[in-house]
C-alpha atoms as a PDB file:
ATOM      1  CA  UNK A   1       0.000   0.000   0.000  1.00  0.00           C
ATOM      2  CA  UNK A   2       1.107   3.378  -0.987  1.00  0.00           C
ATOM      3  CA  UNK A   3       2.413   5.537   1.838  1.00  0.00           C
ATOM      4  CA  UNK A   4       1.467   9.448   2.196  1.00  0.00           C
ATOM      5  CA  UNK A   5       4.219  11.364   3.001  1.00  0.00           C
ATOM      6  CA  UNK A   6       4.292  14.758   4.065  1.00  0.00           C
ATOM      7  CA  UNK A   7       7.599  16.444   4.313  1.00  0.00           C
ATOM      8  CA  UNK A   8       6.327  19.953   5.972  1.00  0.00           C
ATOM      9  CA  UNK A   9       4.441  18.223   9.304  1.00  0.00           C
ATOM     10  CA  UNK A  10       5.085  21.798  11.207  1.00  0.00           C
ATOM     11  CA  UNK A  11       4.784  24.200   8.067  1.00  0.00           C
ATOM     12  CA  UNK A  12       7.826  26.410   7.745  1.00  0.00           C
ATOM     13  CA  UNK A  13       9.848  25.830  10.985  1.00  0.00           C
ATOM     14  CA  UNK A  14      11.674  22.726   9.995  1.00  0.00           C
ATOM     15  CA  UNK A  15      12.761  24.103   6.694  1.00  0.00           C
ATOM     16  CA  UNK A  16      14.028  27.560   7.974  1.00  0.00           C
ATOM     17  CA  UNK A  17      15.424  26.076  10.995  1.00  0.00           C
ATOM     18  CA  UNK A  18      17.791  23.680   8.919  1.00  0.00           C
ATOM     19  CA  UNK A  19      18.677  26.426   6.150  1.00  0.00           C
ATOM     20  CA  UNK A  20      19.738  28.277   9.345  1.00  0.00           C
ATOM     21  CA  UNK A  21      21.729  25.891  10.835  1.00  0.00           C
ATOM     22  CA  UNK A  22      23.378  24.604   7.185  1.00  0.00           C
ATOM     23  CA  UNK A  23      24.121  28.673   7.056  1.00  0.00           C
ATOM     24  CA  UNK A  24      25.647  28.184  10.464  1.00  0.00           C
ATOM     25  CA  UNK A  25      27.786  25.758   9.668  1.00  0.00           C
ATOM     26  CA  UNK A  26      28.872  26.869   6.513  1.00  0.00           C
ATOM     27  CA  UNK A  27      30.010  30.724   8.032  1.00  0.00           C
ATOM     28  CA  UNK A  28      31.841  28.911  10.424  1.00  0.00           C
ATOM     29  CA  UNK A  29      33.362  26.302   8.124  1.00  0.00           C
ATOM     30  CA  UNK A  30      34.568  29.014   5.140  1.00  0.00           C
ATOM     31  CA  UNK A  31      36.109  31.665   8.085  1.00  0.00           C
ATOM     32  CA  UNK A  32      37.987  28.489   9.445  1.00  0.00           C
ATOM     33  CA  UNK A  33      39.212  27.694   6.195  1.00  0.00           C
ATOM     34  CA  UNK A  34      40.245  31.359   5.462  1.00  0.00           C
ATOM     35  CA  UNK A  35      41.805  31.430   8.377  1.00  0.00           C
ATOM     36  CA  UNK A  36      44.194  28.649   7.855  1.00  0.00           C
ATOM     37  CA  UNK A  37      45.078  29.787   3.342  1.00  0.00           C
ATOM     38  CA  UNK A  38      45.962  33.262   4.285  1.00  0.00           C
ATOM     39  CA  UNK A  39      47.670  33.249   7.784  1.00  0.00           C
ATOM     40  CA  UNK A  40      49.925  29.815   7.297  1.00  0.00           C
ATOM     41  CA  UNK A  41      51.491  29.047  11.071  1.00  0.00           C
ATOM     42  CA  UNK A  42      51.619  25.913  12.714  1.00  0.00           C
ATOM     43  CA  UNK A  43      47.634  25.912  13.400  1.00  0.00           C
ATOM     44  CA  UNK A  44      47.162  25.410   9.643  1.00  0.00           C
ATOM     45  CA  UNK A  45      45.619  21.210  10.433  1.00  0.00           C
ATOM     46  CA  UNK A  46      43.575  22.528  12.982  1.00  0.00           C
ATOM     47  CA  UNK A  47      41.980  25.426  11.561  1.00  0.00           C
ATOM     48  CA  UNK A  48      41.167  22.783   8.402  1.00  0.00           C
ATOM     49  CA  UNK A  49      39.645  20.577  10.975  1.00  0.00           C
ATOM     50  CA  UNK A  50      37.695  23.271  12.503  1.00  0.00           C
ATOM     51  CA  UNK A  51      36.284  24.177   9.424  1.00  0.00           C
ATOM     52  CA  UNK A  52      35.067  20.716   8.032  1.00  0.00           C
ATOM     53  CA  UNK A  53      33.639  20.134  11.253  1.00  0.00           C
ATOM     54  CA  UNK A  54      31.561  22.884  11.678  1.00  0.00           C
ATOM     55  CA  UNK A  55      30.754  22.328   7.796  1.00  0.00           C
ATOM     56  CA  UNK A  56      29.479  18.793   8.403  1.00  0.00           C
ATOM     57  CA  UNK A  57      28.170  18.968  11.813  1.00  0.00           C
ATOM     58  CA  UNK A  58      26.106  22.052  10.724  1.00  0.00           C
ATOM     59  CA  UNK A  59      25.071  19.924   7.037  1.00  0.00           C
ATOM     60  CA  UNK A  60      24.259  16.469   9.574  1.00  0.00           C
ATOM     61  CA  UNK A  61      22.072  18.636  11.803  1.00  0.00           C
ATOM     62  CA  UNK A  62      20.367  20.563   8.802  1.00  0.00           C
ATOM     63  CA  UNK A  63      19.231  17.339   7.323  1.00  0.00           C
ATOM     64  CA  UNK A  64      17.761  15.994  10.793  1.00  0.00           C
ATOM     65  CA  UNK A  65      15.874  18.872  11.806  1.00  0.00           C
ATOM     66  CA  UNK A  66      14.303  18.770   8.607  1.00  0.00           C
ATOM     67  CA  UNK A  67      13.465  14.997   8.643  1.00  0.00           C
ATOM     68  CA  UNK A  68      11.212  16.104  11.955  1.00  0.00           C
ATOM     69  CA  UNK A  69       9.161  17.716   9.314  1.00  0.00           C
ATOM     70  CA  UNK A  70       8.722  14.408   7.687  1.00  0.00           C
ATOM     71  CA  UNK A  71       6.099  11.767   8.334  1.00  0.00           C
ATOM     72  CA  UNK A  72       4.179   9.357   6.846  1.00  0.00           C
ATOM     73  CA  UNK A  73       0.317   8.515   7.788  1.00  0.00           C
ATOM     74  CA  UNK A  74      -0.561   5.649   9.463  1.00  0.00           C
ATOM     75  CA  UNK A  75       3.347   4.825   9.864  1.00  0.00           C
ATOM     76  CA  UNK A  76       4.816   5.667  13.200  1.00  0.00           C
ATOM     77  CA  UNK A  77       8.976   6.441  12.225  1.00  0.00           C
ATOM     78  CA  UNK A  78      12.119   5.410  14.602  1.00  0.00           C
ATOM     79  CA  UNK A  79      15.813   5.943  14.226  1.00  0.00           C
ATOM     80  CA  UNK A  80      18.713   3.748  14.643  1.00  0.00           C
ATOM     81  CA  UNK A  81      20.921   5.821  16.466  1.00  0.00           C
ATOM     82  CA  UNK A  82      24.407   3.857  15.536  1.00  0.00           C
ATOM     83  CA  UNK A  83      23.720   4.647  11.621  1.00  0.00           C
ATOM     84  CA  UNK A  84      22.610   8.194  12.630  1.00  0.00           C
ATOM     85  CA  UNK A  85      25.391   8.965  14.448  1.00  0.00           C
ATOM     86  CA  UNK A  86      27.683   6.742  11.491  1.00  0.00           C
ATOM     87  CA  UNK A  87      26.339   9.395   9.067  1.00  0.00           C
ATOM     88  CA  UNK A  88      27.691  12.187  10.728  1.00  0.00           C
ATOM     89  CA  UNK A  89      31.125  10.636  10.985  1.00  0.00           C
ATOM     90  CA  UNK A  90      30.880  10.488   6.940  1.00  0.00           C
ATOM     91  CA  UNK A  91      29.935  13.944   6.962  1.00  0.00           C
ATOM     92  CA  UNK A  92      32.527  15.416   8.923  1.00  0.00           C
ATOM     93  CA  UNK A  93      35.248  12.831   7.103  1.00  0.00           C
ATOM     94  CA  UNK A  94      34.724  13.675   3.854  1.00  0.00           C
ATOM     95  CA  UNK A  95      33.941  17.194   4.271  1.00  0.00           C
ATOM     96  CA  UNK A  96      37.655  17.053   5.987  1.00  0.00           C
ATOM     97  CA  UNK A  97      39.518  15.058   2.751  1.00  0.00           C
ATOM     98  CA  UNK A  98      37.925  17.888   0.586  1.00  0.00           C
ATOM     99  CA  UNK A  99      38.949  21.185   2.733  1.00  0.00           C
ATOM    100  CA  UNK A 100      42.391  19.392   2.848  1.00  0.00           C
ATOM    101  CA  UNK A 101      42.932  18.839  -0.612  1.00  0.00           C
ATOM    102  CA  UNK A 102      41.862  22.458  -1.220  1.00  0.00           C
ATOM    103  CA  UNK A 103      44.009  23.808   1.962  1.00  0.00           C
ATOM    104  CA  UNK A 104      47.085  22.276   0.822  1.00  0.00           C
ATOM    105  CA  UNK A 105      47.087  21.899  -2.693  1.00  0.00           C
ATOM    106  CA  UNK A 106      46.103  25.324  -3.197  1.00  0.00           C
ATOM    107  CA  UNK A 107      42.837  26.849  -5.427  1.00  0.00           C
ATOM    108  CA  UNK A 108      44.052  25.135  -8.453  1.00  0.00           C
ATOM    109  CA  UNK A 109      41.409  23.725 -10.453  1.00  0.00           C
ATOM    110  CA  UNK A 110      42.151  20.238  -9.919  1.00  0.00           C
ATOM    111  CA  UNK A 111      41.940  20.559  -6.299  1.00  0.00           C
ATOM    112  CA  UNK A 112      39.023  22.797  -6.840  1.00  0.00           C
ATOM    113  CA  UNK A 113      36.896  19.885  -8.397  1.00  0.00           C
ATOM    114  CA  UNK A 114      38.548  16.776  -6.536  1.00  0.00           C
ATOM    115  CA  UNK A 115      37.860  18.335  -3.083  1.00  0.00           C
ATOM    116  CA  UNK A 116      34.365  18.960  -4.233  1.00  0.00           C
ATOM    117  CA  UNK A 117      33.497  15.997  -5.821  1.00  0.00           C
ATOM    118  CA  UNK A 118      34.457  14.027  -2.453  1.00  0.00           C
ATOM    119  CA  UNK A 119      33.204  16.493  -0.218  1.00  0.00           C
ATOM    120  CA  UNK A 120      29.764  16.856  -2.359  1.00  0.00           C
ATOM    121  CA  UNK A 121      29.760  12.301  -2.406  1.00  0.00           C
ATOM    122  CA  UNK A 122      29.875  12.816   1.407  1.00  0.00           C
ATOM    123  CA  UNK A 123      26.936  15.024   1.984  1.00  0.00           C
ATOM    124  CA  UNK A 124      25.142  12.739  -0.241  1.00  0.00           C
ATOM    125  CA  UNK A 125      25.780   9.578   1.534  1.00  0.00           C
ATOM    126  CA  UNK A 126      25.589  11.409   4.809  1.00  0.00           C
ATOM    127  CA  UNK A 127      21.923  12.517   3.823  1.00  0.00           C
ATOM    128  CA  UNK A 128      20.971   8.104   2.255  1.00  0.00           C
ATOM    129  CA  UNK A 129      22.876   6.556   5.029  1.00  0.00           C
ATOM    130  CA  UNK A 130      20.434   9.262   7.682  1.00  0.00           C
ATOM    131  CA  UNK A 131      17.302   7.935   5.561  1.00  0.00           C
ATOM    132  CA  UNK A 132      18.893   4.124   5.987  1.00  0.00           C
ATOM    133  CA  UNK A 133      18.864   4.583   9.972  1.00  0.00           C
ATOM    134  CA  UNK A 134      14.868   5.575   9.342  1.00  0.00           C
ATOM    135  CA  UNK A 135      12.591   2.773  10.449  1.00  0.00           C
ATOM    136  CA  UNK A 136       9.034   2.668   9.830  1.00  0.00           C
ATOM    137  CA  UNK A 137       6.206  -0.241   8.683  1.00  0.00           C
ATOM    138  CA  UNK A 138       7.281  -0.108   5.135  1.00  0.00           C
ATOM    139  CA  UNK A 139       9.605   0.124   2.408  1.00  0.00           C
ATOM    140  CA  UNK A 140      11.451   3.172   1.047  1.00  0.00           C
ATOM    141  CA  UNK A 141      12.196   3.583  -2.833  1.00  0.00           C
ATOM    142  CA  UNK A 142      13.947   5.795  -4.709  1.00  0.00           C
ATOM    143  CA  UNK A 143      13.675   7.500  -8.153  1.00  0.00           C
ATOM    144  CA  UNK A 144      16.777   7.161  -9.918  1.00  0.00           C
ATOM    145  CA  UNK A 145      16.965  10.472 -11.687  1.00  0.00           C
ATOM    146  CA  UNK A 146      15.817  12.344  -8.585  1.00  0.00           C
ATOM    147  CA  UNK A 147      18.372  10.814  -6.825  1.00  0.00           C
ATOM    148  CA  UNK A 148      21.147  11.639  -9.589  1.00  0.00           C
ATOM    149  CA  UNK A 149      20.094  14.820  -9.373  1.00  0.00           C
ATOM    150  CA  UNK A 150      20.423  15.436  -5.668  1.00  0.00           C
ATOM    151  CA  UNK A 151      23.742  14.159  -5.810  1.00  0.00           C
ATOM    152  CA  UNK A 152      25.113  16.582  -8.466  1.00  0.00           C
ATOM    153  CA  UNK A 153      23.743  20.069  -6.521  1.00  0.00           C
ATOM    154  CA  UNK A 154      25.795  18.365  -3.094  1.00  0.00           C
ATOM    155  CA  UNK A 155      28.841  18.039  -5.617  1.00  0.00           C
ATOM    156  CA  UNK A 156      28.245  21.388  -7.519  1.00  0.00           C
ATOM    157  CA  UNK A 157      26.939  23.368  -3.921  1.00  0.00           C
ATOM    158  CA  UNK A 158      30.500  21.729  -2.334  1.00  0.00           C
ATOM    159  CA  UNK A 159      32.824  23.005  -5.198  1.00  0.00           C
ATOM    160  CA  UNK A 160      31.170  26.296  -5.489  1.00  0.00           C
ATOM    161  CA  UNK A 161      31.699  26.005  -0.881  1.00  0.00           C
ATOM    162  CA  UNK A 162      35.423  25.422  -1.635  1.00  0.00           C
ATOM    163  CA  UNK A 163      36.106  27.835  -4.061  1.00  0.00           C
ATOM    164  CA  UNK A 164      34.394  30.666  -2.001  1.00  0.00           C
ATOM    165  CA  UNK A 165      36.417  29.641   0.795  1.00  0.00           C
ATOM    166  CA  UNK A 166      39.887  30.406  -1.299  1.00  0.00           C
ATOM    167  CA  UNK A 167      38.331  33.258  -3.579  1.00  0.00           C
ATOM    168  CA  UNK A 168      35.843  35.355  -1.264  1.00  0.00           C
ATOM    169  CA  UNK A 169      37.516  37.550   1.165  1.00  0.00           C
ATOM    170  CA  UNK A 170      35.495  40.205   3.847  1.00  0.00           C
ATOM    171  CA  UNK A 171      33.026  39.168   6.235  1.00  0.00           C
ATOM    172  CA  UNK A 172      30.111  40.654   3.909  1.00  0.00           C
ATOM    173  CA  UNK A 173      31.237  38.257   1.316  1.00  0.00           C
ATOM    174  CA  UNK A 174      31.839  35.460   3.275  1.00  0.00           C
ATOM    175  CA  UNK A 175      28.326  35.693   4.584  1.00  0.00           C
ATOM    176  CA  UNK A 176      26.702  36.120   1.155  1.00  0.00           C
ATOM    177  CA  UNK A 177      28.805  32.845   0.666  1.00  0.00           C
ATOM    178  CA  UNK A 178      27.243  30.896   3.291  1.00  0.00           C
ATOM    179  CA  UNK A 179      23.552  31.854   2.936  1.00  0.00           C
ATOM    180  CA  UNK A 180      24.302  30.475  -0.556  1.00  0.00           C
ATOM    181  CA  UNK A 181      25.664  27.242   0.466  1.00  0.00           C
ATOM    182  CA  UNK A 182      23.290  26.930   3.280  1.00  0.00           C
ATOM    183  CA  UNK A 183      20.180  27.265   0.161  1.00  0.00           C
ATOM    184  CA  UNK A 184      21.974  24.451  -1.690  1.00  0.00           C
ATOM    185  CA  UNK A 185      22.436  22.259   0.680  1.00  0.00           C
ATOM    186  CA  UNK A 186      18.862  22.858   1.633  1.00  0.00           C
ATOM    187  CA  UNK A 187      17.839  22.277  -2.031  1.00  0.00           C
ATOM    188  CA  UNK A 188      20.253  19.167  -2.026  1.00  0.00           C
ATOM    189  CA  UNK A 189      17.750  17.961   1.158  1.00  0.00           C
ATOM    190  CA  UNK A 190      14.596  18.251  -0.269  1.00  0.00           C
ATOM    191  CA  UNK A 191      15.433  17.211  -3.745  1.00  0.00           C
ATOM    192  CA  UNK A 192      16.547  13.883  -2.207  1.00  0.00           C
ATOM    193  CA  UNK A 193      13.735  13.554  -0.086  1.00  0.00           C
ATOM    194  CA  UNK A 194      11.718  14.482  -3.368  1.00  0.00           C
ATOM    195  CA  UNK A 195      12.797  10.790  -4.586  1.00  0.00           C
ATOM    196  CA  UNK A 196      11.165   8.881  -2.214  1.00  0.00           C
ATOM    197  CA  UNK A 197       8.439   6.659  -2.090  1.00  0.00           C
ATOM    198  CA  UNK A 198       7.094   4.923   0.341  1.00  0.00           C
ATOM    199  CA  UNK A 199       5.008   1.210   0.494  1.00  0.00           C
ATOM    200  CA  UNK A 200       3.548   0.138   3.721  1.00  0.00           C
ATOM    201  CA  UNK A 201       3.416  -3.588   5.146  1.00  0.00           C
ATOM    202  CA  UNK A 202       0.175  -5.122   5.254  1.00  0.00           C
ATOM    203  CA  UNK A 203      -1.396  -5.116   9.129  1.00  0.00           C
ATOM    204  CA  UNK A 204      -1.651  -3.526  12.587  1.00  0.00           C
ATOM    205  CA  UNK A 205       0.361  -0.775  13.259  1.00  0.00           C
ATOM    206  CA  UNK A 206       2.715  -1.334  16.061  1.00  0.00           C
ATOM    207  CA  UNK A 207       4.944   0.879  18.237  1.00  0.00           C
ATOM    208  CA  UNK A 208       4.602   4.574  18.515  1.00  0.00           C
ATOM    209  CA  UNK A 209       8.287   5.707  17.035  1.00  0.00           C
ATOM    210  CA  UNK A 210      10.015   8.313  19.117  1.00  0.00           C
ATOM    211  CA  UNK A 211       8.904  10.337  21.770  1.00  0.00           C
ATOM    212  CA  UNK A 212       9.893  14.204  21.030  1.00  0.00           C
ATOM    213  CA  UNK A 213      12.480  14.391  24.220  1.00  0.00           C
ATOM    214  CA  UNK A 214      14.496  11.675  22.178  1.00  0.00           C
ATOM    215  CA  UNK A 215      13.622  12.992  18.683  1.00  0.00           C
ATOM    216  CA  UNK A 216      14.901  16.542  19.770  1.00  0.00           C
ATOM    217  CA  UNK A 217      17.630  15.633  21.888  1.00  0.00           C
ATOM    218  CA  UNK A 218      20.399  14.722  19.248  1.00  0.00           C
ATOM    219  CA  UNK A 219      19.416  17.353  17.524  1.00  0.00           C
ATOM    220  CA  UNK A 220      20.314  19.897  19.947  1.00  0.00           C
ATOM    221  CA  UNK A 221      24.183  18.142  20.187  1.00  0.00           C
ATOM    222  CA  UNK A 222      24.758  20.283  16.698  1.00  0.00           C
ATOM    223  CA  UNK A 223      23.612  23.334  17.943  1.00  0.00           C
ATOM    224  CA  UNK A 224      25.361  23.252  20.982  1.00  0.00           C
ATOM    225  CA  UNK A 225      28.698  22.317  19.402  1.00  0.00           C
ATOM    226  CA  UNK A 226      28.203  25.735  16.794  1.00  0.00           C
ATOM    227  CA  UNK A 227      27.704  27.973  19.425  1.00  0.00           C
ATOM    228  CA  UNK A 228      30.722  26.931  21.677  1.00  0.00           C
ATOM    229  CA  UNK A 229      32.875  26.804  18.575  1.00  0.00           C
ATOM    230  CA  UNK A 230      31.367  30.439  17.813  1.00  0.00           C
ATOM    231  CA  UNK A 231      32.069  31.808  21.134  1.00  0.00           C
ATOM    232  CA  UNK A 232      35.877  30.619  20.874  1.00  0.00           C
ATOM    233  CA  UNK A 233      36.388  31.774  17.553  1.00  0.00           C
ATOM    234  CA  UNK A 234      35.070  35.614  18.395  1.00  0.00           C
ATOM    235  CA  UNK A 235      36.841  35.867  22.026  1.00  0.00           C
ATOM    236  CA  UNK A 236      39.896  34.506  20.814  1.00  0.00           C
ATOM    237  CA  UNK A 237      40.365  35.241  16.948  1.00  0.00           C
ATOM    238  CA  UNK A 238      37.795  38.040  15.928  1.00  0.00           C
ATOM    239  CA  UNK A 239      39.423  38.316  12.107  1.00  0.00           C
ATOM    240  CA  UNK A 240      37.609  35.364  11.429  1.00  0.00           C
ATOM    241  CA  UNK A 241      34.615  37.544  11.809  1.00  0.00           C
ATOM    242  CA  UNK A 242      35.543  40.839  11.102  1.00  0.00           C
ATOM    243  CA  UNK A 243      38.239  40.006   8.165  1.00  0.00           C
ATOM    244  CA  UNK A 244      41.839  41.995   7.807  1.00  0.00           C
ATOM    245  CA  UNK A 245      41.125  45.803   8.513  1.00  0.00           C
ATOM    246  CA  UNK A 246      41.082  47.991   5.269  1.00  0.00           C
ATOM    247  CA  UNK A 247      44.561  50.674   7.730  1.00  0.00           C
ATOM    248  CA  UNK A 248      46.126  47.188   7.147  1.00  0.00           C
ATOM    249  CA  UNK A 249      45.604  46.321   3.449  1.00  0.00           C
ATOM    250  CA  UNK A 250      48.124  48.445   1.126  1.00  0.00           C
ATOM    251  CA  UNK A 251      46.570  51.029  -0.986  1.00  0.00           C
ATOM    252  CA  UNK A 252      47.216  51.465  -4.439  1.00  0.00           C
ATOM    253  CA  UNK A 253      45.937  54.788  -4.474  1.00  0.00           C
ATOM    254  CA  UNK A 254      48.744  56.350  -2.194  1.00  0.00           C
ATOM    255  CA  UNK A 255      51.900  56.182  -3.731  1.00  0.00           C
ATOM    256  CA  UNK A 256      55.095  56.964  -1.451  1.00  0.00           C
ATOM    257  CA  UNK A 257      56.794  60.676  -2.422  1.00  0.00           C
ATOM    258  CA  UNK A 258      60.071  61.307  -2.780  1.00  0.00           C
ATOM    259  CA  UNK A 259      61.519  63.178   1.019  1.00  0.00           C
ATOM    260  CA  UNK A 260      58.330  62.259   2.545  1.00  0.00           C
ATOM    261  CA  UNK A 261      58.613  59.909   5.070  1.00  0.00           C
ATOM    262  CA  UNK A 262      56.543  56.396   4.728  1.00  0.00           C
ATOM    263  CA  UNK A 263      53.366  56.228   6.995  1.00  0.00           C
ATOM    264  CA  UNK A 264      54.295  53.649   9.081  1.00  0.00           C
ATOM    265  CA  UNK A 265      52.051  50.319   8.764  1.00  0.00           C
ATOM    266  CA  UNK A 266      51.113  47.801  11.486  1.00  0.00           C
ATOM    267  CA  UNK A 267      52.270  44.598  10.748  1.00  0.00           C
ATOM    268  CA  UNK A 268      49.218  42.160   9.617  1.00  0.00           C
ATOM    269  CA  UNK A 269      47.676  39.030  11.880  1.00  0.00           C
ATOM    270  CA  UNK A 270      50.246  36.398  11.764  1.00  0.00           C
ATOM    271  CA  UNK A 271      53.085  38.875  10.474  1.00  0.00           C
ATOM    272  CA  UNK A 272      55.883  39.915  12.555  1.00  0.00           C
ATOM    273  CA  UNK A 273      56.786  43.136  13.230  1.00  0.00           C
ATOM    274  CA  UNK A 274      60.317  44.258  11.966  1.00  0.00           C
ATOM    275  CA  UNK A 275      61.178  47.122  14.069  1.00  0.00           C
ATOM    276  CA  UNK A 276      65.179  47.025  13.773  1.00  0.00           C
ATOM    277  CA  UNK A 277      64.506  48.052   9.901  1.00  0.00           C
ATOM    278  CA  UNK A 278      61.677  51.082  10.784  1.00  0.00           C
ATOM    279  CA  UNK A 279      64.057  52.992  12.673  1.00  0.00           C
ATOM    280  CA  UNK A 280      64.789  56.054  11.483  1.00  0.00           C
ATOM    281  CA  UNK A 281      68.498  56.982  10.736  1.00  0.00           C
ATOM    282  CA  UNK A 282      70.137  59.062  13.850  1.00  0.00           C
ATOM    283  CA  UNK A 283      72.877  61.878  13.681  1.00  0.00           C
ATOM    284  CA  UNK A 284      76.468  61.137  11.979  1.00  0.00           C
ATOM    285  CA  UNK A 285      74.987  58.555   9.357  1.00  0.00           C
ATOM    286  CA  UNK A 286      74.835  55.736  11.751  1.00  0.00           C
ATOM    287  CA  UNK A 287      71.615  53.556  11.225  1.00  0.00           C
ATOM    288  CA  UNK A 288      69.200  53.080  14.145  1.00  0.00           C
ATOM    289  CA  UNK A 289      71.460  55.436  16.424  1.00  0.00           C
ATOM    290  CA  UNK A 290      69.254  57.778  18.862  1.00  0.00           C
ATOM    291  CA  UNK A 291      69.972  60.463  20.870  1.00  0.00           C
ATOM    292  CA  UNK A 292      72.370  59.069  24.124  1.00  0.00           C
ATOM    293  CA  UNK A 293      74.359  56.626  21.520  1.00  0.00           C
ATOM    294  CA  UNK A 294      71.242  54.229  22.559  1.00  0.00           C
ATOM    295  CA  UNK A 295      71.232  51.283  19.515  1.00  0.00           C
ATOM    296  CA  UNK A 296      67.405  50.407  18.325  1.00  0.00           C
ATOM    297  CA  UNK A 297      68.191  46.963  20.048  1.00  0.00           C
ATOM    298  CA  UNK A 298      68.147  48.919  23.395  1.00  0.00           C
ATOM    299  CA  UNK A 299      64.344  49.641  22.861  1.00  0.00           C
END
């Protein structure tokens, strides 16, 4: 018997509530990854690792808050947790081989479409292995072409992800960036769920699927995890937010005149000052001599 599925149970709120949370993720994710390309120090891996994580923690709780939307009549709907949980491992794995390939290899096109193919593959097998863990009175099936179709806006919404994450600089940008990832991702969602069909088992219905305390709960574990990792990145490294100040970025319009002397610059995030060689030249020629015979090293 043909199923009836309804994948809008509480109108709006599921859908806006994921698209947030994918656009979460994603802000999070691209800074991270924009963090580690244009200040390289030894915090490169971790900043990578930040970034894929928020990126496919933010992706794995976007597609379950939207499947509390979803519900068939007459079929009460469980979750194995072990595959739920497996599927955000894959998320967050292949997410990470992708922003790796990118972060080391550089925004050459190669990487560009290697890193997104894998990363894109993830999100889709993140989103079927979710819908494997589902278990209900029936049987799910697929159509093919919907299903094709799904999986080439993950892998075009992941490259087009990578490539703003090397190419779009300012915190403007990066958040036009990651409303626009957080809509494909979305649209990835719902054109998979799109595919399905659903056949009930003959009989009684038994069992009353979860309870909303244990629906909700790992939901909230995605959530949680953004807003601590939000909190540490703004206390402790606000240019991931706020980008590289324009007093810092050379100007092309100010060219340096001739017995004028330089305005002096401060050095960038990441950059070390070099004060021995911004001392100004003291009496009798000698080079970073004050007044007193006091050497620029003495300061």
């Amino acid at each position: 018997m043909q199923g009836t599925v309804d994948g809008f149970s509480y109108g709006l709120v599921t859908p806006v509530a994921a698209y947030l949370m994918a656009c979460l993720g994603g802000a999070l994710g691209l800074r991270c990854t924009i963090r580690s390309l244009r200040h390289r120090d030894t915090f490169k891996a971790g900043w990578l690792a930040l970034g894929a994580t928020s990126i496919g923690t933010g992706i794995w709780t976007m597609h379950f808050i939207a499947m509390m939307g979803f519900s068939v009549q007459r079929a009460p709907i469980s979750y194995d947790r072990p595959i739920t949980f497996a599927s955000l491992a894959v998320a967050v794995v292949m997410v990470g081989i992708g922003i790796f390939i990118v972060g080391y290899r550089g925004a050459t096109p190669l990487a560009l479409v290697t890193g997104g193919t894998i990363t894109g593959l993830g999100i889709a097998t993140m989103h079927y292995l979710g819908m494997a863990g589902m278990r209900l009175q029936g049987r799910i099936e697929y159509d093919t072409l919907t299903v094709a179709l799904s999986v080439v806006i993950a892998v075009v919404a992941a490259t087009t992800a990578l490539w703003a994450a090397v190419s779009v600089h300012g915190f403007l940008a990066s958040l036009g960036a990651s409303l626009v990832m957080g809509l494909a991702v979305s649209g990835m969602h719902y054109t998979a769920m799109a595919a399905v069909n659903v056949h009930l088992h003959a009989g009684p219905v038994t069992g009353a699927g979860d309870t909303a305390t244990s629906l909700l709960l790992p939901m909230l574990i995605g959530p949680a995890v953004f807003l601590l990792l939000a909190a540490v990145v703004i206390m402790f490294d606000p240019l991931l937010v706020m980008g590289d100040p324009d007093w810092q970025r050379p100007s092309a319009h100010s060219p340096h005149r001739p017995g004028v002397p330089a305005p002096r610059r401060a050095s960038g995030y990441g950059e070390p000052a070099n004060w021995s060689a911004r001392q100004p030249s003291g009496r009798g020629g000698r080079k970073g001599s004050g007044r007193g015979g006091h050497s620029s090293q003495d300061w």
